[in-house]
PDB file of N, CA and C in Angstrom:
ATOM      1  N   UNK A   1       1.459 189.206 -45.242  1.00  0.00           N
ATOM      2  CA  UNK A   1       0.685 189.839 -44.195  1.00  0.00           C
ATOM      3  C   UNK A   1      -0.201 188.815 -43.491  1.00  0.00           C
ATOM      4  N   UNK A   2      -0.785 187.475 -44.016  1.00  0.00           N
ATOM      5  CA  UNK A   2      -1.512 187.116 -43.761  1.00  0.00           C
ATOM      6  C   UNK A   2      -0.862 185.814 -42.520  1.00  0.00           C
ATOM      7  N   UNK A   3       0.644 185.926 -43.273  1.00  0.00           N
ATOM      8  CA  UNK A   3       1.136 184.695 -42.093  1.00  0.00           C
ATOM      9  C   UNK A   3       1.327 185.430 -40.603  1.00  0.00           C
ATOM     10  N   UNK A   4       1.875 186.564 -41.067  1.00  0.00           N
ATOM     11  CA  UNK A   4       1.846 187.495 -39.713  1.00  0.00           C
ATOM     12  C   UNK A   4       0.979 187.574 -38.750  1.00  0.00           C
ATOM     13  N   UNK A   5      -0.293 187.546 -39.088  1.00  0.00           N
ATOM     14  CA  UNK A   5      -1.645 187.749 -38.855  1.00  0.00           C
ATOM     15  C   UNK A   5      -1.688 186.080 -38.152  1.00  0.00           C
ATOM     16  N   UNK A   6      -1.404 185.276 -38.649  1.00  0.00           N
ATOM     17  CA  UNK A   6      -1.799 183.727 -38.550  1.00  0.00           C
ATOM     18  C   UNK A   6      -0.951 183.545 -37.442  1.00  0.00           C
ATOM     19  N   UNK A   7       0.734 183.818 -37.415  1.00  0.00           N
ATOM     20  CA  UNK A   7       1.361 183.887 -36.555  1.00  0.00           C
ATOM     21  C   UNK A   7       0.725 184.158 -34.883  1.00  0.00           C
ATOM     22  N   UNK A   8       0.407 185.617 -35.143  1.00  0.00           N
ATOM     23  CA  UNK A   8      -0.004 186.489 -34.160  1.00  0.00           C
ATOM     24  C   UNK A   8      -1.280 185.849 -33.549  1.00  0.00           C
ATOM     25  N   UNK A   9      -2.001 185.029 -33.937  1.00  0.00           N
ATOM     26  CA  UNK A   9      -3.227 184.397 -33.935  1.00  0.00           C
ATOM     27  C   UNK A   9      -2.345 183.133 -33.259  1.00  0.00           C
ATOM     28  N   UNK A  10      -1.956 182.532 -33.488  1.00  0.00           N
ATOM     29  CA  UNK A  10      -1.148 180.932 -32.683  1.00  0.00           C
ATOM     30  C   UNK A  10      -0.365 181.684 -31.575  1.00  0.00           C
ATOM     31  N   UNK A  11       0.323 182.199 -32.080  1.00  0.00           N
ATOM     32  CA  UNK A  11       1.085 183.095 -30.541  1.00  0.00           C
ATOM     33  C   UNK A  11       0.014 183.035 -29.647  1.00  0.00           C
ATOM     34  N   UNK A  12      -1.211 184.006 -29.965  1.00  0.00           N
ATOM     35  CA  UNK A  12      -2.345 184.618 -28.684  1.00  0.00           C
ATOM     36  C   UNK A  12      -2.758 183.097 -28.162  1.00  0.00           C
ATOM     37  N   UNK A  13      -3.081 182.338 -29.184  1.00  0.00           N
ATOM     38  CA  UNK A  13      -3.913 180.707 -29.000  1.00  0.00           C
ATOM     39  C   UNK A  13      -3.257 180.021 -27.887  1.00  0.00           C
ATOM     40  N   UNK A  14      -1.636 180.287 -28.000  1.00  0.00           N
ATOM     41  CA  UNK A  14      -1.176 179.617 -27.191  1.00  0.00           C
ATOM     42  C   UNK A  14      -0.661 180.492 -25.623  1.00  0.00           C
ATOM     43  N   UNK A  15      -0.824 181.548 -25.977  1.00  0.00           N
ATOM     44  CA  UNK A  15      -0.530 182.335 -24.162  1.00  0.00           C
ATOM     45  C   UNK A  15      -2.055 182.377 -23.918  1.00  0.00           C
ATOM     46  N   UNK A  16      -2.742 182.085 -24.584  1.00  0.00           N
ATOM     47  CA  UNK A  16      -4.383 181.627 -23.797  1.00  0.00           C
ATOM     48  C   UNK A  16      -4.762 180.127 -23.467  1.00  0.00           C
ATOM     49  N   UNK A  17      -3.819 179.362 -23.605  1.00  0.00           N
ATOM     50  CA  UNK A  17      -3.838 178.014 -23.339  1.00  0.00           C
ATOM     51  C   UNK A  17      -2.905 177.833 -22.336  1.00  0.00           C
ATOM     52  N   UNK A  18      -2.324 178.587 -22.254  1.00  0.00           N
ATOM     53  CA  UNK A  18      -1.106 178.776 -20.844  1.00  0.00           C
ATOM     54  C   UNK A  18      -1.660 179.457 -19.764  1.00  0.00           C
ATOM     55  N   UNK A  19      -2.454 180.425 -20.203  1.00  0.00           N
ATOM     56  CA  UNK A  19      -3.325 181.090 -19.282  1.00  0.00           C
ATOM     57  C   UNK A  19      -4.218 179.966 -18.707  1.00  0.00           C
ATOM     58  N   UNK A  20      -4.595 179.230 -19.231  1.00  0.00           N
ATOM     59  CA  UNK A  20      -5.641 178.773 -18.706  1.00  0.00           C
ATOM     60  C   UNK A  20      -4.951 177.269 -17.865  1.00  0.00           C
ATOM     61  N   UNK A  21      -4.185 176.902 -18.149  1.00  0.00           N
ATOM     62  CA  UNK A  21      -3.467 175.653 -17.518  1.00  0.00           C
ATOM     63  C   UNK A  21      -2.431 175.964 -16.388  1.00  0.00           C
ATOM     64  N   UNK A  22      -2.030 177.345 -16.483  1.00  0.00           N
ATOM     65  CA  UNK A  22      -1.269 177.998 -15.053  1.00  0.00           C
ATOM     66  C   UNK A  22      -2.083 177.694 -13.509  1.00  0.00           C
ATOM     67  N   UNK A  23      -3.685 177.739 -13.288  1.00  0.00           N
ATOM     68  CA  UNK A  23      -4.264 177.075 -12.236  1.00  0.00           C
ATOM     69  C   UNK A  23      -4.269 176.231 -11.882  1.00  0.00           C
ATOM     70  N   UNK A  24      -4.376 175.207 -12.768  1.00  0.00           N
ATOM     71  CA  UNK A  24      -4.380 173.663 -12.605  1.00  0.00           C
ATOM     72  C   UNK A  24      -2.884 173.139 -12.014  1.00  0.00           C
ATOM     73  N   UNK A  25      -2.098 173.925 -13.242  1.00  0.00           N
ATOM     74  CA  UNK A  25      -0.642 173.142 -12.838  1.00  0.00           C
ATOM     75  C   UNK A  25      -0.121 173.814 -11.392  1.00  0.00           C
ATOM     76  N   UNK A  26      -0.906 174.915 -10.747  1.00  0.00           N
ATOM     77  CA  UNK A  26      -0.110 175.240  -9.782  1.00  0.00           C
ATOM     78  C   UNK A  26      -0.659 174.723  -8.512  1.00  0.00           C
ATOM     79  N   UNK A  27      -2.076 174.371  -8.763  1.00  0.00           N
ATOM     80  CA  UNK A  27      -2.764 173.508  -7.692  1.00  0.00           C
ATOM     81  C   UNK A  27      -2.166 172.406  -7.477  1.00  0.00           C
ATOM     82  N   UNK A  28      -1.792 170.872  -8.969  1.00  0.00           N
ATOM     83  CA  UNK A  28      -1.279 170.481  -9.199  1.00  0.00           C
ATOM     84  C   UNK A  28       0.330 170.131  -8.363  1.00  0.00           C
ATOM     85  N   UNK A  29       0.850 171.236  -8.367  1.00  0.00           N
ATOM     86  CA  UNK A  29       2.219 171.210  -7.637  1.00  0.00           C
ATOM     87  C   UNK A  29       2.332 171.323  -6.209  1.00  0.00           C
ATOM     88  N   UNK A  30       0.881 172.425  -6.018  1.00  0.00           N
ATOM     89  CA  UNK A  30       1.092 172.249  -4.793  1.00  0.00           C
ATOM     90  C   UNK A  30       0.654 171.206  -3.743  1.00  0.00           C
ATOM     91  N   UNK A  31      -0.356 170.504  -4.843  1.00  0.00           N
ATOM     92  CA  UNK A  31      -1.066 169.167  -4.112  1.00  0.00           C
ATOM     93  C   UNK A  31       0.192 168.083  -3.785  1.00  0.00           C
ATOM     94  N   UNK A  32       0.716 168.242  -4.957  1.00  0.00           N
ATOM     95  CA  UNK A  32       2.270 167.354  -4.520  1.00  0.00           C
ATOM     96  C   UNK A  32       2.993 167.640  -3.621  1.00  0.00           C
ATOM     97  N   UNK A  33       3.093 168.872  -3.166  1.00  0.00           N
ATOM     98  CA  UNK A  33       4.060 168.990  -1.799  1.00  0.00           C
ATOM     99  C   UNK A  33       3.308 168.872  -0.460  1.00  0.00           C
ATOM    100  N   UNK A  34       2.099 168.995  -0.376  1.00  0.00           N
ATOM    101  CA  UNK A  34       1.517 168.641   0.337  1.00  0.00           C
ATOM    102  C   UNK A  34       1.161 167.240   0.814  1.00  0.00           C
ATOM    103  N   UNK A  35       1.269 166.520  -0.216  1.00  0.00           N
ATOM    104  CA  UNK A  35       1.143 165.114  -0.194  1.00  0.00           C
ATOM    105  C   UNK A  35       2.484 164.614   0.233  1.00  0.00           C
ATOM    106  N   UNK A  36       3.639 165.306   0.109  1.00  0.00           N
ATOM    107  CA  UNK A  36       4.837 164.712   0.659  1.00  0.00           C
ATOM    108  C   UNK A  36       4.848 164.964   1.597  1.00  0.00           C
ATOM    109  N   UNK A  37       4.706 166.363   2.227  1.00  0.00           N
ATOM    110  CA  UNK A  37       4.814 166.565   3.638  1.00  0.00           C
ATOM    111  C   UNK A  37       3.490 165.490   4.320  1.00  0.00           C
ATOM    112  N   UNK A  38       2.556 164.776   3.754  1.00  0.00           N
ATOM    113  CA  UNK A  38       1.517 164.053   4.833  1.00  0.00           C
ATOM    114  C   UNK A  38       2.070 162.550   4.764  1.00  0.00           C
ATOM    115  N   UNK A  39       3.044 162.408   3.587  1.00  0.00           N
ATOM    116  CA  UNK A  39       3.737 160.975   3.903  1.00  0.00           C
ATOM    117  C   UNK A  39       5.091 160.785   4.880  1.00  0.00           C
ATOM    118  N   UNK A  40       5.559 162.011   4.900  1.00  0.00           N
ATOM    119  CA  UNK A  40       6.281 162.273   5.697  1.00  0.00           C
ATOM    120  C   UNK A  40       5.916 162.251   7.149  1.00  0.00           C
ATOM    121  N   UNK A  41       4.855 162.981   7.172  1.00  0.00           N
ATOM    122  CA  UNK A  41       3.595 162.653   8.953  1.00  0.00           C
ATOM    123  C   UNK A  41       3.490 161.299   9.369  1.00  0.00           C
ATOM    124  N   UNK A  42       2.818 160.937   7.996  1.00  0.00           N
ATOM    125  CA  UNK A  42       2.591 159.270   8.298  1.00  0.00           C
ATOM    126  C   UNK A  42       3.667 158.366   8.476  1.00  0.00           C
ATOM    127  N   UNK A  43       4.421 158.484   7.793  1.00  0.00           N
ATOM    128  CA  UNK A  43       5.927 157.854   8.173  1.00  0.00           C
ATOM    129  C   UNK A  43       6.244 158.189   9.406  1.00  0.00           C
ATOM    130  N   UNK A  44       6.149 159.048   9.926  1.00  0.00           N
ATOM    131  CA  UNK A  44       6.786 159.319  11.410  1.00  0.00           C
ATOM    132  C   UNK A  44       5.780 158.702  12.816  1.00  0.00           C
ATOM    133  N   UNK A  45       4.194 159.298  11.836  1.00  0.00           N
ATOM    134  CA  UNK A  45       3.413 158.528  13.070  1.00  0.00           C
ATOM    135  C   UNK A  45       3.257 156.880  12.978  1.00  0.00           C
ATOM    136  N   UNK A  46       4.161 156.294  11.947  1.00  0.00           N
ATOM    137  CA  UNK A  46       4.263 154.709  12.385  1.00  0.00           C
ATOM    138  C   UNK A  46       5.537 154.561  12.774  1.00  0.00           C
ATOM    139  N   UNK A  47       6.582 155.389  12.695  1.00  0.00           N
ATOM    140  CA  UNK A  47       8.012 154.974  13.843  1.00  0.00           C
ATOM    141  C   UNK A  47       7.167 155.069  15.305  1.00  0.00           C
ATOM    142  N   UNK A  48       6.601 156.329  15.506  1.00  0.00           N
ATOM    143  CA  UNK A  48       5.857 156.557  16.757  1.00  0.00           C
ATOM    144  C   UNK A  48       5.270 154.910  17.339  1.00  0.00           C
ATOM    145  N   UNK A  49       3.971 154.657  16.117  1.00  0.00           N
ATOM    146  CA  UNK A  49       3.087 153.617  16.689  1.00  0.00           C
ATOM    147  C   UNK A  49       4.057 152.351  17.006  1.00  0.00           C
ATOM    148  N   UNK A  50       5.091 152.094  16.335  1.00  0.00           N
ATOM    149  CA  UNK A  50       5.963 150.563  16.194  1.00  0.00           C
ATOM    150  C   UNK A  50       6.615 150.963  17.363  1.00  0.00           C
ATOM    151  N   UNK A  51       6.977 152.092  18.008  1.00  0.00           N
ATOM    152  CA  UNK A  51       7.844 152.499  19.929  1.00  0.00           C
ATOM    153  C   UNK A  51       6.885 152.004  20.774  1.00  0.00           C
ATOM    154  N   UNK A  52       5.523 152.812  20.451  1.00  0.00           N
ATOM    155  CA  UNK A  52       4.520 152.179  21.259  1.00  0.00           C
ATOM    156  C   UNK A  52       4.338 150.907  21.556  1.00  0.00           C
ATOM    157  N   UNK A  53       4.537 149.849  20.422  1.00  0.00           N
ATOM    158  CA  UNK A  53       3.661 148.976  20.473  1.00  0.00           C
ATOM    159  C   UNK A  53       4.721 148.228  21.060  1.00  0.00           C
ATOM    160  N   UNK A  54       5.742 148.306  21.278  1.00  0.00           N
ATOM    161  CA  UNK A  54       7.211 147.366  21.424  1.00  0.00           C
ATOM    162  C   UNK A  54       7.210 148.247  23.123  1.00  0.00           C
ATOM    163  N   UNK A  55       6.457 149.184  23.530  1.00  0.00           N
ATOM    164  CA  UNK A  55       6.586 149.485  24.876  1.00  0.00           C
ATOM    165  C   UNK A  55       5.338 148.868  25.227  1.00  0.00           C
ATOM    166  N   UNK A  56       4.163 148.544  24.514  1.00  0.00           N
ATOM    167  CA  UNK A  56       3.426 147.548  25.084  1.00  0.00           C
ATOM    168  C   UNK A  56       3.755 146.639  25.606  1.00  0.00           C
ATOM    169  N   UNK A  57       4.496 145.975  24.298  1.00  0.00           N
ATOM    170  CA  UNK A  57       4.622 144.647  24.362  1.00  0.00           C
ATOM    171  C   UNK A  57       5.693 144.337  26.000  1.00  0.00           C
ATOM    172  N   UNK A  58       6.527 145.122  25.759  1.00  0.00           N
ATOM    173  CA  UNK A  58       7.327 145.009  27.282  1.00  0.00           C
ATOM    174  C   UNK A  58       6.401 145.238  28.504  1.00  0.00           C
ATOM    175  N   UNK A  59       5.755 146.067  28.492  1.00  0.00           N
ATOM    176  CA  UNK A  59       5.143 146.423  29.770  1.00  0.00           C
ATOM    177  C   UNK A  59       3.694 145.353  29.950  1.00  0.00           C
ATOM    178  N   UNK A  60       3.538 144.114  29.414  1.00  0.00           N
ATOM    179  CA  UNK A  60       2.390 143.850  30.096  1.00  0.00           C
ATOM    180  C   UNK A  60       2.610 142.535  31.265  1.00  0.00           C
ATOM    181  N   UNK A  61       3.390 142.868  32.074  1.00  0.00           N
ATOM    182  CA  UNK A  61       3.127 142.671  32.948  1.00  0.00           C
ATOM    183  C   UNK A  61       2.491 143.498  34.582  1.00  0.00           C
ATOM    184  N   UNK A  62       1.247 143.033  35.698  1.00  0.00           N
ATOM    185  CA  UNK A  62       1.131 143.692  36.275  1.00  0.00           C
ATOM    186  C   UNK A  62       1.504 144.710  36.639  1.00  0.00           C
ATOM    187  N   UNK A  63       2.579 144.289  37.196  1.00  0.00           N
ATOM    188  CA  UNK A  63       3.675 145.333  37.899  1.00  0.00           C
ATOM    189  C   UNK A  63       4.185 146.077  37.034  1.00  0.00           C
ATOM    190  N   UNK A  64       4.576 145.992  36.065  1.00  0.00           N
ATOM    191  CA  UNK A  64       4.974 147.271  35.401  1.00  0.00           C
ATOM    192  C   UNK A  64       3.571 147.891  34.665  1.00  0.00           C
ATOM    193  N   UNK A  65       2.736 147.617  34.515  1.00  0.00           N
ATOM    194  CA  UNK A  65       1.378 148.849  34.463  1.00  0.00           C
ATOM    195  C   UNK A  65       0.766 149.072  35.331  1.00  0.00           C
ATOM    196  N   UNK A  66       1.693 148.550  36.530  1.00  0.00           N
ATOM    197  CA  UNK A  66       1.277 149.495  37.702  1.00  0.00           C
ATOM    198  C   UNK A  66       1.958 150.233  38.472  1.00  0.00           C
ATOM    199  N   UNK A  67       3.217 150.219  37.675  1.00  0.00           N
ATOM    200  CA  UNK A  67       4.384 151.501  37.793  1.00  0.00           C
ATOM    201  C   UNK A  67       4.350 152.147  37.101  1.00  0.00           C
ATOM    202  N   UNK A  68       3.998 152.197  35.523  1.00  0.00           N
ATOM    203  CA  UNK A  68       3.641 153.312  34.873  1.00  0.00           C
ATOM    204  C   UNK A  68       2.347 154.284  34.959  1.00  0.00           C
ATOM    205  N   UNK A  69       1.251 153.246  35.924  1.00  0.00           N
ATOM    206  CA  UNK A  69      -0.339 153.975  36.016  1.00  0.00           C
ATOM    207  C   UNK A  69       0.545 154.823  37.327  1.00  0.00           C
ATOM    208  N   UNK A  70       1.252 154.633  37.934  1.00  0.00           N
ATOM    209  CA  UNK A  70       1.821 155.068  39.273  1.00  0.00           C
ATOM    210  C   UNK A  70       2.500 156.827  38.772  1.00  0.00           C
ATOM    211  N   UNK A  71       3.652 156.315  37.880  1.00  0.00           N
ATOM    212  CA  UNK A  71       4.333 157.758  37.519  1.00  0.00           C
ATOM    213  C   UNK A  71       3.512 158.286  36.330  1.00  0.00           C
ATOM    214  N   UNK A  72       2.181 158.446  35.907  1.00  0.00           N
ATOM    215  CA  UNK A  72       1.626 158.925  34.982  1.00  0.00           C
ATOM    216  C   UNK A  72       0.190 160.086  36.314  1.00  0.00           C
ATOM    217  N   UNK A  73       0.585 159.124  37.704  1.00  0.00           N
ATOM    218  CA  UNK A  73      -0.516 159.893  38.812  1.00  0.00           C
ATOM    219  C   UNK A  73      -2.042 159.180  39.253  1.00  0.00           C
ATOM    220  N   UNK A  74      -1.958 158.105  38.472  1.00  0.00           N
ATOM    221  CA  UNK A  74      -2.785 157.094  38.769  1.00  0.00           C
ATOM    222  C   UNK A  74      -2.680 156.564  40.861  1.00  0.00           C
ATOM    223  N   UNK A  75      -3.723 156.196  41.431  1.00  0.00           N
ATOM    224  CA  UNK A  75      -3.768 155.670  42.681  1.00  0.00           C
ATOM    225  C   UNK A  75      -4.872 155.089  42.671  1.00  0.00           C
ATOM    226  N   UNK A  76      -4.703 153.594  43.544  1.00  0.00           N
ATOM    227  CA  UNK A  76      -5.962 152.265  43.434  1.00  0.00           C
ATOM    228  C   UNK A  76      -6.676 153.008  44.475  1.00  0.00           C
ATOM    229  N   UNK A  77      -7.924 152.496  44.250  1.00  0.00           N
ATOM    230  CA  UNK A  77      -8.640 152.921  45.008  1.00  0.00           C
ATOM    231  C   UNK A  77      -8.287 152.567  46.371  1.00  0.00           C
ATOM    232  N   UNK A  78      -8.797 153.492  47.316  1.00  0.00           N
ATOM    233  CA  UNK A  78      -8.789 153.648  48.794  1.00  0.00           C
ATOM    234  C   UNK A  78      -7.401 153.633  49.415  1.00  0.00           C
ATOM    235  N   UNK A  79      -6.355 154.290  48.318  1.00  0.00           N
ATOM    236  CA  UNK A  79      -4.945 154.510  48.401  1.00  0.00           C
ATOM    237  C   UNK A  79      -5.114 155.971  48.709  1.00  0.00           C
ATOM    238  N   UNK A  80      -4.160 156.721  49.528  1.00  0.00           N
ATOM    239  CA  UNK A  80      -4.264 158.801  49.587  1.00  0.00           C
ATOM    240  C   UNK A  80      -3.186 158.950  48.524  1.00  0.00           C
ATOM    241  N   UNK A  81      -2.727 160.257  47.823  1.00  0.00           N
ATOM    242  CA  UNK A  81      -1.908 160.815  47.008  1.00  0.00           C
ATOM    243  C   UNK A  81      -1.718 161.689  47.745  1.00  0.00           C
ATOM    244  N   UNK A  82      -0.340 161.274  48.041  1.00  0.00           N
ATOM    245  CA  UNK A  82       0.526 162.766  48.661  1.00  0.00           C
ATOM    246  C   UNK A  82       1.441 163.287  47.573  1.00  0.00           C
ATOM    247  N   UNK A  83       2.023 164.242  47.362  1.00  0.00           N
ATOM    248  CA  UNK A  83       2.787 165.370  46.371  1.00  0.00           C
ATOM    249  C   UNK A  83       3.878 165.787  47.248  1.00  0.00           C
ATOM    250  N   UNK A  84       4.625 165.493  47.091  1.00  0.00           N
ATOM    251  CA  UNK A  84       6.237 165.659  47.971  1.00  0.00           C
ATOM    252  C   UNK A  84       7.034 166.962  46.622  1.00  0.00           C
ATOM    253  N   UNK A  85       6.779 168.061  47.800  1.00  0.00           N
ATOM    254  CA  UNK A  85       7.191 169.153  46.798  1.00  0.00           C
ATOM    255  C   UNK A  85       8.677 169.504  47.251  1.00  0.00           C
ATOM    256  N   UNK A  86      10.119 169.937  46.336  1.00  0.00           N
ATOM    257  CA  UNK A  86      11.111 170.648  47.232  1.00  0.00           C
ATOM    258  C   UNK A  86      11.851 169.363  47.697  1.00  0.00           C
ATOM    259  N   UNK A  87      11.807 168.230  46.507  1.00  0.00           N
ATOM    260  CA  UNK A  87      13.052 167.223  46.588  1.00  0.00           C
ATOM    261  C   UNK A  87      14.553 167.395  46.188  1.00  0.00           C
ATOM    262  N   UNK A  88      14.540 168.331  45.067  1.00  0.00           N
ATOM    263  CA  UNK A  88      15.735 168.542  44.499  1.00  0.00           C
ATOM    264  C   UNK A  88      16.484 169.292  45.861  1.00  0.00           C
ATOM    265  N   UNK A  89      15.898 170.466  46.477  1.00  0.00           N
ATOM    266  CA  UNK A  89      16.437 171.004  47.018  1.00  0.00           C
ATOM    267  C   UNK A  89      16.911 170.616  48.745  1.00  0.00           C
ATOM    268  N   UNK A  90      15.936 169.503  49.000  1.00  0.00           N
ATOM    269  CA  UNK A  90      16.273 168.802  50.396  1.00  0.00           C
ATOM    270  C   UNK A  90      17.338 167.851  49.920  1.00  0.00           C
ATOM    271  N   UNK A  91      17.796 167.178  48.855  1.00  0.00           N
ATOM    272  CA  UNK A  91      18.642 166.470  48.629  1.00  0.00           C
ATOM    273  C   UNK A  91      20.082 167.487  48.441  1.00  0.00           C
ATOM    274  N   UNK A  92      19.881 168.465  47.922  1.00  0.00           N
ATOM    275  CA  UNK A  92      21.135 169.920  47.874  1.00  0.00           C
ATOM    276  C   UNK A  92      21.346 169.937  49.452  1.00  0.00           C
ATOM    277  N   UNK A  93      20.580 170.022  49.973  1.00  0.00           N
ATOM    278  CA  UNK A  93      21.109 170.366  51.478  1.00  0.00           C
ATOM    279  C   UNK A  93      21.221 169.501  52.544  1.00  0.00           C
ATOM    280  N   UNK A  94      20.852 168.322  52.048  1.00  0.00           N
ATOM    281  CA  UNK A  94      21.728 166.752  52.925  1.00  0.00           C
ATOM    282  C   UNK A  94      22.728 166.496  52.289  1.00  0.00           C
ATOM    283  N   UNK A  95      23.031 166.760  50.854  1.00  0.00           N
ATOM    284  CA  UNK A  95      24.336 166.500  50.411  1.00  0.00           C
ATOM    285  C   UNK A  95      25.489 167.577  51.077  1.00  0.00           C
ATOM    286  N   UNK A  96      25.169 168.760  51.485  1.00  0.00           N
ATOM    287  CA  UNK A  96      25.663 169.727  51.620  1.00  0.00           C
ATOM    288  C   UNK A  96      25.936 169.531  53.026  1.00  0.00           C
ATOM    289  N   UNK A  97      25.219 168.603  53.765  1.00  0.00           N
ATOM    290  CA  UNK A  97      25.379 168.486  55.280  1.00  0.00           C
ATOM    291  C   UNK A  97      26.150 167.174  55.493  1.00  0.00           C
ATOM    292  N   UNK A  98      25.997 166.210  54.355  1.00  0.00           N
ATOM    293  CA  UNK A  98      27.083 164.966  54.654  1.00  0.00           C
ATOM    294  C   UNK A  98      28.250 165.430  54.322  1.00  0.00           C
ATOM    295  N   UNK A  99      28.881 166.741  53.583  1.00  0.00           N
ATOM    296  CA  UNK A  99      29.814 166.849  53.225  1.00  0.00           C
ATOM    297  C   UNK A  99      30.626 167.785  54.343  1.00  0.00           C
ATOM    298  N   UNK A 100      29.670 168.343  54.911  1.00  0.00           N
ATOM    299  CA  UNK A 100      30.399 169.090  56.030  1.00  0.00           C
ATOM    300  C   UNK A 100      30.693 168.286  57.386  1.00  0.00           C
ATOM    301  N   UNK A 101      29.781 167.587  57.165  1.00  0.00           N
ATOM    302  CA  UNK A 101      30.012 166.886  58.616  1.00  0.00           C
ATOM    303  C   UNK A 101      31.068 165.619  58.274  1.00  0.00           C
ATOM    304  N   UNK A 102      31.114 165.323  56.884  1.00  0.00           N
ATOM    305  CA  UNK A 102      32.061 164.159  56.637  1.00  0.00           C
ATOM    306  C   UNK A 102      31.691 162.975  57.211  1.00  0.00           C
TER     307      UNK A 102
END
């Protein structure tokens, strides 16, 4: 009777030691997937930074950072910005007029 008893006593000892390590280990696990998915971020935001830096490196000359300040909407001072709206469609209908007229 008494091992029964002793039994039943290590049994409880140990689903109360499981009880109590089920938080940890599940924080635990989930800290790990979380940590993969942020090396995974970081891995991607240095393919990102190494495109960048290799489009630096090409673009420093004048003229080309001042074709990209150009198509980004940039204008030097005491330059006007005009907005040419309804290109796609004036080019549809000169193509459409060189073809008729041949």
């Amino acid at each position: 009777m008494l091992t029964v008893l002793l039994r039943w006593c290590l049994v409880g000892a140990l689903v109360f030691v499981a009880f109590l390590y089920y938080k940890p280990l599940t924080t635990l696990l989930d800290t790990r997937e979380r940590l993969a998915e942020r090396r995974a971020e970081v891995a991607e935001l240095r393919d990102e930074r190494q495109r960048l830096e290799a489009r630096l490196a090409r673009s420093t000359t004048t003229d080309m950072l001042a074709r990209e300040a150009r198509r980004v909407g940039y204008v030097r001072p005491g330059e006007r910005l005009f907005i040419v709206k309804g290109i796609p469609e004036w080019r549809r209908q000169r193509r459409a007029t060189i073809e008729r007229d041949g």
